[in-house]
C-alpha atoms as a PDB file:
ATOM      1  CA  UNK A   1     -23.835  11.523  27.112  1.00  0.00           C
ATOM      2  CA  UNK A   2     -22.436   8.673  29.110  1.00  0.00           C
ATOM      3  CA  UNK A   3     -23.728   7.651  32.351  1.00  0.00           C
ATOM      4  CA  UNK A   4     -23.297   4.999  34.897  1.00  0.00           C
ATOM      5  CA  UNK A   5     -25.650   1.864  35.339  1.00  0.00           C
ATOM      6  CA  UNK A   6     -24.544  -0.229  38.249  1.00  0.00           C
ATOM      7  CA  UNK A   7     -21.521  -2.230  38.869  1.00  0.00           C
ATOM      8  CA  UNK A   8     -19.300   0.853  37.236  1.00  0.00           C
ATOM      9  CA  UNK A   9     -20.256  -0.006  33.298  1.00  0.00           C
ATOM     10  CA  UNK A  10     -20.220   3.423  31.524  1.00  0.00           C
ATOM     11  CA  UNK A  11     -23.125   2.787  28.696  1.00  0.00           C
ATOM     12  CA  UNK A  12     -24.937   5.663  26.636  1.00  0.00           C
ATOM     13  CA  UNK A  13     -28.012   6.845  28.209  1.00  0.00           C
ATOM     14  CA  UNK A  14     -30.001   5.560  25.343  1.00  0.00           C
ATOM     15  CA  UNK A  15     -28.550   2.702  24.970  1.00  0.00           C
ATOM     16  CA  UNK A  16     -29.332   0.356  28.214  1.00  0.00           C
ATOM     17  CA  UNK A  17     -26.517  -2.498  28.603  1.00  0.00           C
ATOM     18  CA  UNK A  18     -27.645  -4.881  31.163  1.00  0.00           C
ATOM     19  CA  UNK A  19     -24.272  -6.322  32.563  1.00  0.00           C
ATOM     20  CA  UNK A  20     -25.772  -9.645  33.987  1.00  0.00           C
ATOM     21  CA  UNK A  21     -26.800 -11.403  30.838  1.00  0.00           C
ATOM     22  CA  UNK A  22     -24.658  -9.121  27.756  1.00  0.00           C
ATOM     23  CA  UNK A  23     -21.100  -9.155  27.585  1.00  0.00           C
ATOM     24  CA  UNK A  24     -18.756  -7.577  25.193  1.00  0.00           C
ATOM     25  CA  UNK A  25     -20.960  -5.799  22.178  1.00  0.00           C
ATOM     26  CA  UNK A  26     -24.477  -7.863  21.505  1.00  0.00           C
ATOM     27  CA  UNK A  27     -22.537 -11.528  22.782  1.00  0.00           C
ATOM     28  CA  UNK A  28     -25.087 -13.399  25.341  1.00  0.00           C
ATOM     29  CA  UNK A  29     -23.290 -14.415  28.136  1.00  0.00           C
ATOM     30  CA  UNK A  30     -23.029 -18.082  29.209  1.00  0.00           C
ATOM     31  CA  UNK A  31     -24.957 -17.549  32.644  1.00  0.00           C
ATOM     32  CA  UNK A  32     -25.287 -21.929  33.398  1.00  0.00           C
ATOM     33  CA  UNK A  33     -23.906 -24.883  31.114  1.00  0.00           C
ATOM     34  CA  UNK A  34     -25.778 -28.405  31.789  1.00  0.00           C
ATOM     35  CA  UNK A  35     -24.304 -31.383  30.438  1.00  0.00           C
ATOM     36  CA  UNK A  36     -27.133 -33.734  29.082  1.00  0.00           C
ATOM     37  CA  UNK A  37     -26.172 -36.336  27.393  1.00  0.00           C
ATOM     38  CA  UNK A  38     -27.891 -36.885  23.964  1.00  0.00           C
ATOM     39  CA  UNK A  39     -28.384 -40.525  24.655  1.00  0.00           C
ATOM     40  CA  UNK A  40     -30.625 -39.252  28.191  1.00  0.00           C
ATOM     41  CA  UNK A  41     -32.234 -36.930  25.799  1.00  0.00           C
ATOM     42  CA  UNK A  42     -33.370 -38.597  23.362  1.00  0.00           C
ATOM     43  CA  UNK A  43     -34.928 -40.901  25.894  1.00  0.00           C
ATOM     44  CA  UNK A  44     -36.760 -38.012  27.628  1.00  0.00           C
ATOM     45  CA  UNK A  45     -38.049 -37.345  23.821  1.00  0.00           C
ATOM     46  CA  UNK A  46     -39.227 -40.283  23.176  1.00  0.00           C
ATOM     47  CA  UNK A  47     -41.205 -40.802  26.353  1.00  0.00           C
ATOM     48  CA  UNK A  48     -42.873 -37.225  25.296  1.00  0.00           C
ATOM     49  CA  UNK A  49     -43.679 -38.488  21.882  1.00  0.00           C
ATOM     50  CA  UNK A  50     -44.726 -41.281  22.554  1.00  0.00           C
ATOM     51  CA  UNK A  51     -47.243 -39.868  25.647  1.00  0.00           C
ATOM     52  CA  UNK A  52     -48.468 -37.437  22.526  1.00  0.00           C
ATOM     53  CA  UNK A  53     -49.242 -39.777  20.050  1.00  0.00           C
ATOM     54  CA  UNK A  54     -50.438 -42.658  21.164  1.00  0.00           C
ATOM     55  CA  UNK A  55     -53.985 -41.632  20.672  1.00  0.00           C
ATOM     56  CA  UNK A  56     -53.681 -40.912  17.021  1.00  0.00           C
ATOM     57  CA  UNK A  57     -50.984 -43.883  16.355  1.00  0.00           C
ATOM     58  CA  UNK A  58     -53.682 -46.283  17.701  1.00  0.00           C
ATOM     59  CA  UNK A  59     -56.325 -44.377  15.425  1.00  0.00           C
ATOM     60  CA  UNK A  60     -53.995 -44.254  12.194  1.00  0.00           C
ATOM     61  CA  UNK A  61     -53.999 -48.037  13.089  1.00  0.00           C
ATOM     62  CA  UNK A  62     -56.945 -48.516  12.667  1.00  0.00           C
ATOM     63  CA  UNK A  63     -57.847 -46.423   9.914  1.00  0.00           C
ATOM     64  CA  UNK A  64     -55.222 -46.539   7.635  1.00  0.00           C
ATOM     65  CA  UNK A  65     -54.061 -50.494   8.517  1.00  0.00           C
ATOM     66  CA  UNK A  66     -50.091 -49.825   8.923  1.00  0.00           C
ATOM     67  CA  UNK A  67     -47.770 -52.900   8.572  1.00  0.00           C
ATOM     68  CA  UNK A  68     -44.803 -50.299   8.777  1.00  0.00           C
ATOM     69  CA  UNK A  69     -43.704 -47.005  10.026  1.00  0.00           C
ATOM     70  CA  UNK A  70     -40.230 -45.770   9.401  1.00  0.00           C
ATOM     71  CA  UNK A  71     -37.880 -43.830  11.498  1.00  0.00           C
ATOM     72  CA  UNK A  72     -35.555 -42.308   9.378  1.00  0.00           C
ATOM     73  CA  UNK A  73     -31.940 -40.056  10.084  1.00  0.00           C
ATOM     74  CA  UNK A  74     -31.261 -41.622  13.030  1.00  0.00           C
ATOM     75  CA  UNK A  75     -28.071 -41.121  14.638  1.00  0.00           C
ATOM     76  CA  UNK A  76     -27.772 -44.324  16.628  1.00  0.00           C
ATOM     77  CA  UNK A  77     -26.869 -47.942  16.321  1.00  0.00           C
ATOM     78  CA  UNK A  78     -26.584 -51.396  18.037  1.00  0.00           C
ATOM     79  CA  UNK A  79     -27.756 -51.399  21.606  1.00  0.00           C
ATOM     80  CA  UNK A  80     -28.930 -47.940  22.263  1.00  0.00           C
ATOM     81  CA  UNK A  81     -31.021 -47.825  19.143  1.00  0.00           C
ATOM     82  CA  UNK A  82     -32.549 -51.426  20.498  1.00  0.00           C
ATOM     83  CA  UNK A  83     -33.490 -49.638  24.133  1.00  0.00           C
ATOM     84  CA  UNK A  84     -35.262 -46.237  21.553  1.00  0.00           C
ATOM     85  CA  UNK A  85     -37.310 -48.788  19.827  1.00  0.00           C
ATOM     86  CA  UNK A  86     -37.827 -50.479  22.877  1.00  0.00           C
ATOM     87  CA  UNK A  87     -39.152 -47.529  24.836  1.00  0.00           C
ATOM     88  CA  UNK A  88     -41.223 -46.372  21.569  1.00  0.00           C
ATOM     89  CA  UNK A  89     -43.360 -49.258  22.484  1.00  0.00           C
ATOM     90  CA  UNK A  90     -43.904 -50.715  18.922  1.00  0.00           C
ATOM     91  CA  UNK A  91     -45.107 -54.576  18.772  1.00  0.00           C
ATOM     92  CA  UNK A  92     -42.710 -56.702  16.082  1.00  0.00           C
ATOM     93  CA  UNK A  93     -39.919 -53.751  16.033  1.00  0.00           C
ATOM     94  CA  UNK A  94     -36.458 -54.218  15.270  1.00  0.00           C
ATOM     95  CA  UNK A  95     -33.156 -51.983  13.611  1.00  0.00           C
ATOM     96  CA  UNK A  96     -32.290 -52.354  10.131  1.00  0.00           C
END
């Protein structure tokens, strides 16, 4: 009951093993690694957020009268946390 599916891989006829993105047993293959650096992506993040929410940050401003919103977890400090804050476009923002 063993047959051959391209490039010379003997697989059970039942049991299709598609050589391009499987390796050994049920393991996905590493087809491309990009390098983005988390400092790049949280950037790119931001700039989503902050295109999605403006709307209803400028309407929970309004209707709700924040003094504060809190950021918590973060993973950075010093100067790159300055340019996050900087880019989330809050007036009177600052790191604690």
């Amino acid at each position: 009951m063993y047959g051959s599916f391209g490039k010379g891989t003997a697989v059970r006829k039942r049991k299709f093993l598609n050589k391009t993105i499987k390796d050994h047993g049920e393991h996905f293959k590493a087809v491309k690694n990009n390098k983005v650096s988390l400092f790049d992506s949280m950037n790119s993040m931001v700039e989503l957020i902050n295109s999605q929410i403006e709307i209803e940050h400028n309407k929970a401003i309004v209707d709700y009268k924040l003094d504060i919103v809190g950021l918590l977890e973060t993973k950075f400090s010093g100067g790159k946390a300055d340019v996050i804050i900087a880019n989330l476009g809050f007036q009177y923002s600052h790191r604690v």
